[in-house]
C-alpha atoms as a PDB file:
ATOM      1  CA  UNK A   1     -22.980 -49.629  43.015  1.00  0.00           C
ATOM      2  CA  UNK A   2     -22.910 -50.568  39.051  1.00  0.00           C
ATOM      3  CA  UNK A   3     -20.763 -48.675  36.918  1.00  0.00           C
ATOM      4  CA  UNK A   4     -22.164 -49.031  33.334  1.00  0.00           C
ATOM      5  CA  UNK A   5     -20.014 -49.717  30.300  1.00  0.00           C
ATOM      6  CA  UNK A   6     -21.578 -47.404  27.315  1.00  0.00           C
ATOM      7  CA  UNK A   7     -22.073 -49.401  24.018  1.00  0.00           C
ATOM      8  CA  UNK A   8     -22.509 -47.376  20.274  1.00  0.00           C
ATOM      9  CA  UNK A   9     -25.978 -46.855  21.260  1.00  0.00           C
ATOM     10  CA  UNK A  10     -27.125 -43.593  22.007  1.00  0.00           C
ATOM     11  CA  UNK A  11     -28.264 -44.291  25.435  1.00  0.00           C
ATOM     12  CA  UNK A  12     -27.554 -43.903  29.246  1.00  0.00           C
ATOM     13  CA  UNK A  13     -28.598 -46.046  32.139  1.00  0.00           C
ATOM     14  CA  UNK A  14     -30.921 -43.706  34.725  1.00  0.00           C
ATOM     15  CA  UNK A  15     -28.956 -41.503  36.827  1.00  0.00           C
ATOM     16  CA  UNK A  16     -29.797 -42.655  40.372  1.00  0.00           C
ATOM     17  CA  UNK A  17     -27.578 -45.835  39.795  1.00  0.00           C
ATOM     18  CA  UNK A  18     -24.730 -43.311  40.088  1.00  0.00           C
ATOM     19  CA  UNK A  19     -21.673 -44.498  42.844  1.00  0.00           C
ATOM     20  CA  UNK A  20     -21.567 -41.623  45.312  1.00  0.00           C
ATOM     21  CA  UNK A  21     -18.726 -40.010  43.888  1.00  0.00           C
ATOM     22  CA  UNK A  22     -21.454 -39.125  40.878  1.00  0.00           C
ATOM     23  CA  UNK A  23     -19.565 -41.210  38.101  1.00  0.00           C
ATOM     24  CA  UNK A  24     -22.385 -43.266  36.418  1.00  0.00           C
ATOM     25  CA  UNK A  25     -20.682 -44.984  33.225  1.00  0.00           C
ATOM     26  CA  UNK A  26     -17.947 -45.436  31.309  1.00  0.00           C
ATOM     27  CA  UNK A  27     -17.035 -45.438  27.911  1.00  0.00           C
ATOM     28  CA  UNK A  28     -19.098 -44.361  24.649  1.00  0.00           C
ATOM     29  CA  UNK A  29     -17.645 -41.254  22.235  1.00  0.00           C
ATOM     30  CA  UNK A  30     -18.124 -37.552  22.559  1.00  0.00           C
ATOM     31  CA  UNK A  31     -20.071 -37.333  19.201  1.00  0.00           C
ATOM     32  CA  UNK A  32     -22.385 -34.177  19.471  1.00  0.00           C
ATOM     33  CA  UNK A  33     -25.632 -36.493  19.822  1.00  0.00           C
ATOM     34  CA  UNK A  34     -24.528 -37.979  22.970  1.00  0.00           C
ATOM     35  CA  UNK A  35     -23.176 -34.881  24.531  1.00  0.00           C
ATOM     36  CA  UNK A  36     -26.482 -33.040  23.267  1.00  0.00           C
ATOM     37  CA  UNK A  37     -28.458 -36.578  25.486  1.00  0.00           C
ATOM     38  CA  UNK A  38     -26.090 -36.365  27.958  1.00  0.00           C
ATOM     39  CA  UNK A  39     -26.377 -32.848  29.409  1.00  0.00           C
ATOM     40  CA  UNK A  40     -30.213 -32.745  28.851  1.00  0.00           C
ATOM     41  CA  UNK A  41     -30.321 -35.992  31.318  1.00  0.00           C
ATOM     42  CA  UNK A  42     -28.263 -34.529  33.692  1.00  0.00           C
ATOM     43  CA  UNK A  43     -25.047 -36.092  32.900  1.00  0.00           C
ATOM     44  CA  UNK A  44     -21.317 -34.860  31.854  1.00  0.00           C
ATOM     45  CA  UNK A  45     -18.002 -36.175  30.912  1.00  0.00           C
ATOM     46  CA  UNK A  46     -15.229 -35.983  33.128  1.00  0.00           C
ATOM     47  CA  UNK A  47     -11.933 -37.619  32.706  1.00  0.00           C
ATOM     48  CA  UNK A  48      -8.504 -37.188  32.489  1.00  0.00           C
ATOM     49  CA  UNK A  49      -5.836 -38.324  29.761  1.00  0.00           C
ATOM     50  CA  UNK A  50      -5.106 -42.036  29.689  1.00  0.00           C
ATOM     51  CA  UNK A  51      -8.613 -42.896  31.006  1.00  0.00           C
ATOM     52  CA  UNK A  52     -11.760 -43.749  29.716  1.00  0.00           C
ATOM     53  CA  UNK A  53     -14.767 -41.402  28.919  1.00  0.00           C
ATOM     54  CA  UNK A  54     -16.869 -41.422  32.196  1.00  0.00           C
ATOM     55  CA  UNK A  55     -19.679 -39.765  33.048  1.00  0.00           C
ATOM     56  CA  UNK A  56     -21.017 -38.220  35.798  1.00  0.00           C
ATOM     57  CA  UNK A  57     -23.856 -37.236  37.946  1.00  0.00           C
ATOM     58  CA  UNK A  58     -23.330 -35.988  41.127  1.00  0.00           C
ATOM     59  CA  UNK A  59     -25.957 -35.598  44.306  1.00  0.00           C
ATOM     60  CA  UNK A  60     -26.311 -33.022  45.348  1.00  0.00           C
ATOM     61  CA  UNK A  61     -25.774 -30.669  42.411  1.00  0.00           C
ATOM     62  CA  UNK A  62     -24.129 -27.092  42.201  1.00  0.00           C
ATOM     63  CA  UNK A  63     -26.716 -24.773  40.320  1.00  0.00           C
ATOM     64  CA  UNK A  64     -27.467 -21.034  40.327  1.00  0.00           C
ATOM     65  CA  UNK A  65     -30.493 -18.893  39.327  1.00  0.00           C
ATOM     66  CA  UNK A  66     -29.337 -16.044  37.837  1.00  0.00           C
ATOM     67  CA  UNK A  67     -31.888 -13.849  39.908  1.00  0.00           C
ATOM     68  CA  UNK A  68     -29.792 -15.191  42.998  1.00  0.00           C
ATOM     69  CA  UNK A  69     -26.289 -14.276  41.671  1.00  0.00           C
ATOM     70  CA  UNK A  70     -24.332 -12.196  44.387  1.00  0.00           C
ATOM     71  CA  UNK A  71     -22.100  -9.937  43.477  1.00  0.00           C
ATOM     72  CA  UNK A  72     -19.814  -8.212  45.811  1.00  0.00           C
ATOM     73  CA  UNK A  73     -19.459  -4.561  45.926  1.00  0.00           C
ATOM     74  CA  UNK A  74     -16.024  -4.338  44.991  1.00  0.00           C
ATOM     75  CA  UNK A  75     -16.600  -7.031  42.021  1.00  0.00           C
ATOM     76  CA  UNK A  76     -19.639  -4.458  41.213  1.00  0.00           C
ATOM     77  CA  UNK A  77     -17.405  -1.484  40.963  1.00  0.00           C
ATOM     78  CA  UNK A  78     -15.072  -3.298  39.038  1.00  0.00           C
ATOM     79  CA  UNK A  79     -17.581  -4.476  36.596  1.00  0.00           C
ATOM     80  CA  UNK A  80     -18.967  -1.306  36.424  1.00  0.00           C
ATOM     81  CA  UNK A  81     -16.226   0.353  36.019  1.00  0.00           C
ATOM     82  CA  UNK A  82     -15.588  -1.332  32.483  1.00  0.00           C
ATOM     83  CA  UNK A  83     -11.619  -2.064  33.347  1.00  0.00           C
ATOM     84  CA  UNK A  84     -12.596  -5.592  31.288  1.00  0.00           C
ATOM     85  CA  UNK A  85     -14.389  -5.887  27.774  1.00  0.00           C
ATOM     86  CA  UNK A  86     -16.756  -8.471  28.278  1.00  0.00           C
ATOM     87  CA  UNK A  87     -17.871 -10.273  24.393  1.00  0.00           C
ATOM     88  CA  UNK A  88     -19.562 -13.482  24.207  1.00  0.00           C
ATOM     89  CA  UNK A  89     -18.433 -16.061  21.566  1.00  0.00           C
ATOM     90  CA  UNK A  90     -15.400 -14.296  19.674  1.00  0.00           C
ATOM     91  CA  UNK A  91     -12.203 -16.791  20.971  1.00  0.00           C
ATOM     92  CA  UNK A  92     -14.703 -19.757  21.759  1.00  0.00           C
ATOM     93  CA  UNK A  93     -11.224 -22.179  20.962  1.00  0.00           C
ATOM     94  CA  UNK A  94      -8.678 -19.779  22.935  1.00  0.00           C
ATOM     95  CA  UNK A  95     -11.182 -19.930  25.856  1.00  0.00           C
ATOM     96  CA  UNK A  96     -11.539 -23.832  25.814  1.00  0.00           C
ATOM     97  CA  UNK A  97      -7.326 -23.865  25.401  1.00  0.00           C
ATOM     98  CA  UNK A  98      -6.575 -21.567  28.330  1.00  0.00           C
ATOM     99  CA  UNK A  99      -8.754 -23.483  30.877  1.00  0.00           C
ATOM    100  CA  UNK A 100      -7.202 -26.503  30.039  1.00  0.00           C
ATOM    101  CA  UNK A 101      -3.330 -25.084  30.132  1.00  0.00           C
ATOM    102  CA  UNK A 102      -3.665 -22.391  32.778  1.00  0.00           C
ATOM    103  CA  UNK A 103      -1.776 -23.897  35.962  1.00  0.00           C
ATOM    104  CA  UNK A 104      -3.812 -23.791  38.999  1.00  0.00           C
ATOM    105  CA  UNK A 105      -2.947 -24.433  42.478  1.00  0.00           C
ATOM    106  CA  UNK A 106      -2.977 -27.918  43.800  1.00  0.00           C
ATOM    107  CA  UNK A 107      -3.910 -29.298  40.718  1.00  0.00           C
ATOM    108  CA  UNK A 108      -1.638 -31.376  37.926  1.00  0.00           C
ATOM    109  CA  UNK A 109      -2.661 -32.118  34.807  1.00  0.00           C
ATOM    110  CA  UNK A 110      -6.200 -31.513  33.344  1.00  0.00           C
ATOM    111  CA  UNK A 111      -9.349 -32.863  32.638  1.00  0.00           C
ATOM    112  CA  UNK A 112      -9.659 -30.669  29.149  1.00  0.00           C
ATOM    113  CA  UNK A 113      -8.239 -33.394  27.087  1.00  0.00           C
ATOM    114  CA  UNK A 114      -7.675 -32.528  23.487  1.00  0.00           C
ATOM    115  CA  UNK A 115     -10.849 -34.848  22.689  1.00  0.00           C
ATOM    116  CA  UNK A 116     -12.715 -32.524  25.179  1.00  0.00           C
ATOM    117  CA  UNK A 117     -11.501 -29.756  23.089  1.00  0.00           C
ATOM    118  CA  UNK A 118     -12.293 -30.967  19.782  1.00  0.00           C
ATOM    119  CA  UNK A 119     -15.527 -32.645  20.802  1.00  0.00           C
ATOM    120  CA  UNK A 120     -16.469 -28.751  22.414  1.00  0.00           C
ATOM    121  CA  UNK A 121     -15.571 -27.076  19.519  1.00  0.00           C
ATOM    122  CA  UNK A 122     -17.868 -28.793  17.357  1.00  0.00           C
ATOM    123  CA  UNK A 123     -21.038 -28.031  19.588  1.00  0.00           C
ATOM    124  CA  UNK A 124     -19.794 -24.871  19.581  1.00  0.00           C
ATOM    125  CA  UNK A 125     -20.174 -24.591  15.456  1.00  0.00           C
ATOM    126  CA  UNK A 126     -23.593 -26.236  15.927  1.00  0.00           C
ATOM    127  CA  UNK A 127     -24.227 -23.416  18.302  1.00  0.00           C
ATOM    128  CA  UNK A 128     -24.514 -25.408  21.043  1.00  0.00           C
ATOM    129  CA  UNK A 129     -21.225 -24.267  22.979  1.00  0.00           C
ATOM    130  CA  UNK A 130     -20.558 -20.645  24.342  1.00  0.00           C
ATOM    131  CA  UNK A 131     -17.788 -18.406  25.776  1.00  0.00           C
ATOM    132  CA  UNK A 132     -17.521 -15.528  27.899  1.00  0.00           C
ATOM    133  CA  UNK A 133     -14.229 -13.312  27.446  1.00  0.00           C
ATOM    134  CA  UNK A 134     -12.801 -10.690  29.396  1.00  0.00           C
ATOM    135  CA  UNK A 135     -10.498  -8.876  26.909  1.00  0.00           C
ATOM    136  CA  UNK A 136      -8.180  -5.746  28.211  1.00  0.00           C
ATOM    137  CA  UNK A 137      -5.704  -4.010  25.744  1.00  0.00           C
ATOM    138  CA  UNK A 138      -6.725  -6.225  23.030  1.00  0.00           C
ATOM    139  CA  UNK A 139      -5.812  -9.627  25.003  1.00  0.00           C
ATOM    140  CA  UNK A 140      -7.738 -12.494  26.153  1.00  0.00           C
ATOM    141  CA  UNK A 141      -7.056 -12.022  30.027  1.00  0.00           C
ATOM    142  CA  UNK A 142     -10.050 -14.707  31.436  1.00  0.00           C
ATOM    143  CA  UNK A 143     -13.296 -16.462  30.475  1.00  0.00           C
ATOM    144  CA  UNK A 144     -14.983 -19.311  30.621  1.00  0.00           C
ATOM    145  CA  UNK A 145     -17.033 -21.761  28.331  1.00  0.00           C
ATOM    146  CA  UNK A 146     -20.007 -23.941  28.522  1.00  0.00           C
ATOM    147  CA  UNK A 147     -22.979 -25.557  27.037  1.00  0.00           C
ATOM    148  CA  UNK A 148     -26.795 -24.421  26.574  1.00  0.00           C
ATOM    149  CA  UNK A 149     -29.589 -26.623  26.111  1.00  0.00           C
ATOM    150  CA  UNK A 150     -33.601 -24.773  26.432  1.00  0.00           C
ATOM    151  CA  UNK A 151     -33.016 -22.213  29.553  1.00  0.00           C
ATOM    152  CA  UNK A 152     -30.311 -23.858  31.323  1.00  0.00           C
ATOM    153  CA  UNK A 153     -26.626 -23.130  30.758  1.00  0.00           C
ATOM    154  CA  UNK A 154     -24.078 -26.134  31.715  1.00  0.00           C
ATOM    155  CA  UNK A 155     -20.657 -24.257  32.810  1.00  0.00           C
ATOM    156  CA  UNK A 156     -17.523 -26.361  32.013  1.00  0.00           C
ATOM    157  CA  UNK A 157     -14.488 -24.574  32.948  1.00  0.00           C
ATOM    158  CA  UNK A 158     -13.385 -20.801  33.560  1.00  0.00           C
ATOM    159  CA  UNK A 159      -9.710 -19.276  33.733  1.00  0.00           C
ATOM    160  CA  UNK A 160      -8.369 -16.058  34.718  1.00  0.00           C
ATOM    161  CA  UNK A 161      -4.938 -14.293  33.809  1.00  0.00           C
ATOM    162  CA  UNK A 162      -5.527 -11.271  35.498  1.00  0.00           C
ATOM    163  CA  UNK A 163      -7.461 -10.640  38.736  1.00  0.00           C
ATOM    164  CA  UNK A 164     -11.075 -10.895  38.743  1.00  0.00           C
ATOM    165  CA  UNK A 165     -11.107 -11.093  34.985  1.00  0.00           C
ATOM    166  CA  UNK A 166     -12.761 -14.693  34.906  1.00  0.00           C
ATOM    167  CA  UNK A 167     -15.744 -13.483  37.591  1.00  0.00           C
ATOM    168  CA  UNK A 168     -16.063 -10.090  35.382  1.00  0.00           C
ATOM    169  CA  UNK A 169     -16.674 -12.662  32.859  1.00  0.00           C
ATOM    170  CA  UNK A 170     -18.832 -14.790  34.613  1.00  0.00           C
ATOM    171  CA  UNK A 171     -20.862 -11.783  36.301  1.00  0.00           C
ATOM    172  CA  UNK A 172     -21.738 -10.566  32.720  1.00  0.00           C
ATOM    173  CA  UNK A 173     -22.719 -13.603  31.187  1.00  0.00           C
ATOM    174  CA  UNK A 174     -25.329 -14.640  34.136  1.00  0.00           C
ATOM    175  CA  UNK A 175     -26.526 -11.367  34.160  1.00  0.00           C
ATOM    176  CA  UNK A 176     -27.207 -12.037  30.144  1.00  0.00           C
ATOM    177  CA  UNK A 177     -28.704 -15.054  31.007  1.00  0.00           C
ATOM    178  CA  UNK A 178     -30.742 -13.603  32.968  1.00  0.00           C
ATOM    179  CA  UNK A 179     -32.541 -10.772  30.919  1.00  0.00           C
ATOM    180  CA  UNK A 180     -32.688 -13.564  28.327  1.00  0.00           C
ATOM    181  CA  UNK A 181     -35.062 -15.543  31.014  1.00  0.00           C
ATOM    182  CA  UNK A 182     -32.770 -18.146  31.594  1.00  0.00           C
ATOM    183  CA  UNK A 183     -33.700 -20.187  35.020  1.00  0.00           C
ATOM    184  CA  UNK A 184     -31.151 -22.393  35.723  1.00  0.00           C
ATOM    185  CA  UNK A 185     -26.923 -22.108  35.180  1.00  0.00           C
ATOM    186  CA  UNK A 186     -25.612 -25.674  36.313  1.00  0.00           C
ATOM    187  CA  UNK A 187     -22.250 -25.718  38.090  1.00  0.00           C
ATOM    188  CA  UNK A 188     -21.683 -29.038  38.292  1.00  0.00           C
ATOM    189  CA  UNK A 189     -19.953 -29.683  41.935  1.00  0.00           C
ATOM    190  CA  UNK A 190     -19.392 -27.337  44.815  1.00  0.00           C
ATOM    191  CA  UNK A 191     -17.450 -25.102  45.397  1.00  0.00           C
ATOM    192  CA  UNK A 192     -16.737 -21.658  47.744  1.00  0.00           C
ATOM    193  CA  UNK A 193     -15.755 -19.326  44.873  1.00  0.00           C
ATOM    194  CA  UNK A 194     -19.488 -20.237  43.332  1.00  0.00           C
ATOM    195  CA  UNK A 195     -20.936 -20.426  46.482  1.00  0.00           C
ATOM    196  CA  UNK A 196     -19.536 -16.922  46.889  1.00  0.00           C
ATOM    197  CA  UNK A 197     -21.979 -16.191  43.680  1.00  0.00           C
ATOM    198  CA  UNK A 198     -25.023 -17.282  45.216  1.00  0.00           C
ATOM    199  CA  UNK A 199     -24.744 -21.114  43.651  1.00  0.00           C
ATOM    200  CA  UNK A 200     -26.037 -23.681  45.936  1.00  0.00           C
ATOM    201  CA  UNK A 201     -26.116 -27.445  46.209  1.00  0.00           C
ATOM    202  CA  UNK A 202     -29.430 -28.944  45.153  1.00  0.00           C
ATOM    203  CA  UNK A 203     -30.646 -32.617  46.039  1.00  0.00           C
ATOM    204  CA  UNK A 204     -29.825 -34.151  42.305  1.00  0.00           C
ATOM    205  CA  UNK A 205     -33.681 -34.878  42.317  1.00  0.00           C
ATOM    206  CA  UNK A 206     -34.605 -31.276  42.767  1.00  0.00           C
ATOM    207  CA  UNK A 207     -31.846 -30.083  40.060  1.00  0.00           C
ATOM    208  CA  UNK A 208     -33.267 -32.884  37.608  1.00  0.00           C
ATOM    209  CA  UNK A 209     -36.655 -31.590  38.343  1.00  0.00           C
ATOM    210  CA  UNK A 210     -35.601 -27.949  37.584  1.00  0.00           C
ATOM    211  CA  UNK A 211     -33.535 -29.229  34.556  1.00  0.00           C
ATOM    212  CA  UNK A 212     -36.367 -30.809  32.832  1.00  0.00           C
ATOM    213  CA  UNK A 213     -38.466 -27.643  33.138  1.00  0.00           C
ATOM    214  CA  UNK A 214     -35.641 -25.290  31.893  1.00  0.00           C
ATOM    215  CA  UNK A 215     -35.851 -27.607  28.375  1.00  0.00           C
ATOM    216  CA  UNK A 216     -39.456 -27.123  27.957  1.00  0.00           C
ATOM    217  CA  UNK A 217     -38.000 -23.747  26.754  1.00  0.00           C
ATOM    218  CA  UNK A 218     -36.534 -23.400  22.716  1.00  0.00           C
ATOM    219  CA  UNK A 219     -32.480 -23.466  22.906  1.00  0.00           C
ATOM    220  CA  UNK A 220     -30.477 -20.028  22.011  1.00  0.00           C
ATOM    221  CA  UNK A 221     -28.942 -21.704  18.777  1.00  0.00           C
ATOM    222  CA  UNK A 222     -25.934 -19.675  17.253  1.00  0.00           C
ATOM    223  CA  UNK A 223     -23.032 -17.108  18.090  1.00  0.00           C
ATOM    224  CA  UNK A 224     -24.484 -15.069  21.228  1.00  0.00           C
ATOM    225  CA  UNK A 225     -23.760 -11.426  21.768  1.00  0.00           C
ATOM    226  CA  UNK A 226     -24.316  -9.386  24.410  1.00  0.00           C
ATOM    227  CA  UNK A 227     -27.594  -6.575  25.397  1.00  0.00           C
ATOM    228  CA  UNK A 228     -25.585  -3.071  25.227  1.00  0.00           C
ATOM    229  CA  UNK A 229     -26.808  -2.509  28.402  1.00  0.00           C
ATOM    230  CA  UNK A 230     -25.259  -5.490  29.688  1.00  0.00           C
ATOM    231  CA  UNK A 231     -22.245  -5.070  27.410  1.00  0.00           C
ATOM    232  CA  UNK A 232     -21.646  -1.118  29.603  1.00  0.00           C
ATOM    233  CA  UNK A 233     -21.641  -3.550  33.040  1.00  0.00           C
ATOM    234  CA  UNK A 234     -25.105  -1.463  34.227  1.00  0.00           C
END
């Protein structure tokens, strides 16, 4: 398979030339424009320090509706039980910092460069970039970040400093999603903690397919907060 070599021009080649590993092409900037392009065709950087921009897109694709989201019943109680303050957009930089310096097992290094970070941060003034916090005692204890485009969300990255305070975090924001009529939360490759949530793998066709309906839909623009009913974990 062809590997394409981005130029200044706004543009990607069509995503079924992508190797199997998902990486399509290599190169271009992370200029809000071509992040904006790149998530609404499916696409998304990932790359380490030292390396090149590439950008992938995988088949088969890890995506969740939020009316499919599992949640345990010992995650419910613990939700429910308010022992984490969920907010939405309040530490958006913090967020995007912590997942890319929390250590986690069998993993060196990561893939949240500090052009990921600043590139991020300025969809995130554009109100295209989101976080989900769990906060106890004042302190940022887990979250996660991401990117919304029409009714899909695009999840980047999560961390957690205390126990289940990242999936508190994650719980609450589908569940927002959700009563906000939000179809589609893209989670990029598989794994079993998602799967665990209901996420499944989708043929990259089908997920393209569901993608380009979710758009049809005007994007949530701006700092989100939460419903106070989801805000008490109900």
């Amino acid at each position: 398979m062809t590997v394409f070599r981005l130029t200044d021009r706004l543009e990607f080649p069509p995503v079924h030339h992508a190797e199997t590993s998902g990486l399509l092409a290599v190169g271009g900037d992370l200029s809000p424009e071509r992040l904006i392009l790149a998530y609404s065709l499916g696409i998304f950087p990932w790359y380490e320090d030292g390396l090149p921009i590439l950008w992938h897109s995988p088949d088969p694709r890890m995506a969740l509706a939020p009316g499919d989201l599992h949640v345990s019943q010992s995650l419910a109680r613990t939700v429910k039980r308010g022992r984490f303050e969920v907010r939405l957009d309040t530490a958006f930089e913090n967020v995007v910092r912590a997942c890319a310096t929390v250590e986690r097992p069998g993993q060196e290094g990561t893939w949240i460069t500090a052009e990921m970070q600043e590139a991020y941060g300025r969809l995130f003034e554009l109100g295209y970039a989101h976080s989900a916090e769990a906060w106890q005692g004042g302190e940022l204890v887990g979250g996660l970040y991401g990117v919304s485009l029409g009714n899909c969300f695009f999840g980047e990255s999560m961390f957690t400093g205390r126990s289940d305070a990242s999936k508190v975090a994650f719980v609450t924001l589908v569940r927002q999603l959700g009563a906000w009529g939000f179809d589609l939360v893209d989670c990029q490759v598989e794994t079993e903690h998602l799967t665990r949530f209901g996420a499944r793998a989708r043929p990259r066709e089908r997920f393209l397919r569901d993608l380009e309906h979710s758009l049809e839909h005007p994007t949530r623009l701006g700092r989100w907060s939460l419903d106070p009913e989801i805000a008490v974990g109900r």
